[in-house]
C-alpha atoms as a PDB file:
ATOM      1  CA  UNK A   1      15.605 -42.055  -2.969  1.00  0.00           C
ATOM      2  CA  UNK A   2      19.711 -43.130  -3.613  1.00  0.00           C
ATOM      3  CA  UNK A   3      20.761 -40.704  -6.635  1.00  0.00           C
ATOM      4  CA  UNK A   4      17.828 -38.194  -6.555  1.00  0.00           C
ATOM      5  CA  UNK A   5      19.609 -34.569  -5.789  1.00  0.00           C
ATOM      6  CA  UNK A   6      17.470 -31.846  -5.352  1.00  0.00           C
ATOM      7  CA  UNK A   7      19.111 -29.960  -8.121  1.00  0.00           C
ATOM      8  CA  UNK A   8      17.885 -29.959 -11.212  1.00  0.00           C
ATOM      9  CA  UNK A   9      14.805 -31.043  -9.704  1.00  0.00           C
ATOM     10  CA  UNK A  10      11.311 -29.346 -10.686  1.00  0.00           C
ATOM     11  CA  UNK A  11      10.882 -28.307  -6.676  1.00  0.00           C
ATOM     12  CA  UNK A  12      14.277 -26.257  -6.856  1.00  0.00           C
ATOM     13  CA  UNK A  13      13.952 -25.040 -10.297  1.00  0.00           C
ATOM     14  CA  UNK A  14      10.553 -23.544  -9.478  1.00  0.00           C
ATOM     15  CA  UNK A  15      11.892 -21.914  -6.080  1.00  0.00           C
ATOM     16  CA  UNK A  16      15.194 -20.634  -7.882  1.00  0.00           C
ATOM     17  CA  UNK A  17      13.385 -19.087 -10.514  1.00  0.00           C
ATOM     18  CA  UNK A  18      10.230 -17.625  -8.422  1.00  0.00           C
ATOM     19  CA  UNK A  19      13.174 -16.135  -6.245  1.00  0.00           C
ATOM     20  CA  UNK A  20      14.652 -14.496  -9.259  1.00  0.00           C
ATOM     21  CA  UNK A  21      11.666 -12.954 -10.368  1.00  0.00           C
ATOM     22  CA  UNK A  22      10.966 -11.435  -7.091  1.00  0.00           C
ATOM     23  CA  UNK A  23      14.378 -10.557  -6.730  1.00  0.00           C
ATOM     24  CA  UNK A  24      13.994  -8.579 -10.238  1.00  0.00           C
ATOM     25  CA  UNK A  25      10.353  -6.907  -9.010  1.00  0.00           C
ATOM     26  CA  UNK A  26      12.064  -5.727  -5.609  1.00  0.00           C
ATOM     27  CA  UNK A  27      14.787  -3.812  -7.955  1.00  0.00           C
ATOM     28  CA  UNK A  28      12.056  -2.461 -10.105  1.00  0.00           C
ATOM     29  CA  UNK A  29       9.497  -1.583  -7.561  1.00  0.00           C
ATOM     30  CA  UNK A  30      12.552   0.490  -5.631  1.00  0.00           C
ATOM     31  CA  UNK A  31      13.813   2.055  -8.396  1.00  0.00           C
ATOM     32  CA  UNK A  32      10.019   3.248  -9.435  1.00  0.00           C
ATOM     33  CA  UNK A  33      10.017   4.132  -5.580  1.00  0.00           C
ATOM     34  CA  UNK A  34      13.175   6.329  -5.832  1.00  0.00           C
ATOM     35  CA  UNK A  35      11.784   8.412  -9.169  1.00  0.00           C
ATOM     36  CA  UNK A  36       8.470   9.076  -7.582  1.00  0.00           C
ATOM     37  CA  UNK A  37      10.249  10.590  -4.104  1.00  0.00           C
ATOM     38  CA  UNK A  38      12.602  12.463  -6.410  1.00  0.00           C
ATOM     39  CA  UNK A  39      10.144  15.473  -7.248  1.00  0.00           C
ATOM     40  CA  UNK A  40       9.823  17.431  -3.838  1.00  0.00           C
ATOM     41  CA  UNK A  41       6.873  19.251  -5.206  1.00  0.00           C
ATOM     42  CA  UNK A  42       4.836  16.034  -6.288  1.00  0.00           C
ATOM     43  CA  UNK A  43       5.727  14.578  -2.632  1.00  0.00           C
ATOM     44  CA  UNK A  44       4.410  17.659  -1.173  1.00  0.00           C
ATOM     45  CA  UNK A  45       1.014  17.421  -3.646  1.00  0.00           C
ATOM     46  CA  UNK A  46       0.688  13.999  -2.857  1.00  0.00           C
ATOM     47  CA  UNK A  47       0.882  14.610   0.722  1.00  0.00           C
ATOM     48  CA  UNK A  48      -1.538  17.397   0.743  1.00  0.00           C
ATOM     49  CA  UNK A  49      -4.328  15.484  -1.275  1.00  0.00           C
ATOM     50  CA  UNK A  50      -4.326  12.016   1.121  1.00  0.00           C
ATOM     51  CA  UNK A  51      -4.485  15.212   4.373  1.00  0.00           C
ATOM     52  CA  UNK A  52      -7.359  17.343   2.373  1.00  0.00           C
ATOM     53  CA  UNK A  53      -9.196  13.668   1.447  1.00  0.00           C
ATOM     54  CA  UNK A  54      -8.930  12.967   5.066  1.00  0.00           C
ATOM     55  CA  UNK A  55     -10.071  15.829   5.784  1.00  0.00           C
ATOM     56  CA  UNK A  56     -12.782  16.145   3.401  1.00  0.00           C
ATOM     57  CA  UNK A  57     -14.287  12.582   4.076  1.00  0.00           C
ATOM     58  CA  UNK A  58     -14.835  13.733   7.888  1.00  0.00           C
ATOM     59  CA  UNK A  59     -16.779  16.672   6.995  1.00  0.00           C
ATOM     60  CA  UNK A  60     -18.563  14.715   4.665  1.00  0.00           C
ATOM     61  CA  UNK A  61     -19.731  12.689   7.939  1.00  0.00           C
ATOM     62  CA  UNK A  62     -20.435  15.969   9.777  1.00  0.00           C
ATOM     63  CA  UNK A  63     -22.301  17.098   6.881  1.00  0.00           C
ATOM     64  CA  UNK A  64     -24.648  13.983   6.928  1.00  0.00           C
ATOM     65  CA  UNK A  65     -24.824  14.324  11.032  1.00  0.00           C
ATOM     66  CA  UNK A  66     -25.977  18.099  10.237  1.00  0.00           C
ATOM     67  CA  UNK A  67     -23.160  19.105  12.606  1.00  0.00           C
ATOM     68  CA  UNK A  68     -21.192  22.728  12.404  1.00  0.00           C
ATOM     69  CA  UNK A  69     -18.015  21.263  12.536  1.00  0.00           C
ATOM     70  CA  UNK A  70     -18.352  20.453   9.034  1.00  0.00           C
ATOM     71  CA  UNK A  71     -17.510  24.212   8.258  1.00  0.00           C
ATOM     72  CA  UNK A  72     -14.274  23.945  10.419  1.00  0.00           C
ATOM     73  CA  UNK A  73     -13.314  20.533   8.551  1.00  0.00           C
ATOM     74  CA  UNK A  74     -13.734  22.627   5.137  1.00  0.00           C
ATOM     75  CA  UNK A  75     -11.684  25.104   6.394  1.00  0.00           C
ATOM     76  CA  UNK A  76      -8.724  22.970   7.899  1.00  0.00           C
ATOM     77  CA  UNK A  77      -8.795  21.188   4.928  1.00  0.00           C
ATOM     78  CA  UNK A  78      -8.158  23.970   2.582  1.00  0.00           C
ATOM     79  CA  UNK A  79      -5.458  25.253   5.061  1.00  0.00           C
ATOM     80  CA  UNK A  80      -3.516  22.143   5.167  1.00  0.00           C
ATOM     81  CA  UNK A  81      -3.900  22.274   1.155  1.00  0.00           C
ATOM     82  CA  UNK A  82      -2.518  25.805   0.986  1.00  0.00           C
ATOM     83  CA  UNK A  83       0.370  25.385   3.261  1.00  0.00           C
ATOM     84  CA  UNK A  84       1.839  22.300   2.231  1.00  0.00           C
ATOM     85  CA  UNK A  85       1.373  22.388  -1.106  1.00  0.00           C
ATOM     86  CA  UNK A  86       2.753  26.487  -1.371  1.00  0.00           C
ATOM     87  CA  UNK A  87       5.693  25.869   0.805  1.00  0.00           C
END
């Protein structure tokens, strides 16, 4: 144990460089974040396909239950489509 340091060792080389590399992803992954939230309009598309897929996937459960509300699910959904992705 008397003149073992833990630097230099294969226990803090492996934790300095995995905290390097994750260090580097975190930059990357924020800078790809930043690009994507620059375009307002693909925000906006983005944000009216996940609503109209929400949407769509409960009628698709109303349409299987043979239930009129499927209809009204249709129709919000290409609403919510129409006026986020227009305004």
């Amino acid at each position: 144990m008397i003149g073992k340091t833990l630097f230099g060792s294969k226990l803090f080389n492996s934790v300095f460089i995995i905290t390097i590399l994750l260090f580097i992803s975190l930059i990357v992954l924020r800078k790809e974040s930043i690009r994507r939230n620059a375009d307002m309009n693909a925000v906006r598309n983005r944000k009216a396909r996940k609503l109209a897929q929400k949407r769509l996937s409960k009628a698709l459960i109303l349409m299987k239950a043979d239930d009129d509300g499927f209809y009204e699910e249709i129709l919000k959904a290409l609403w919510d489509i129409c006026l986020i992705s227009l305004v």
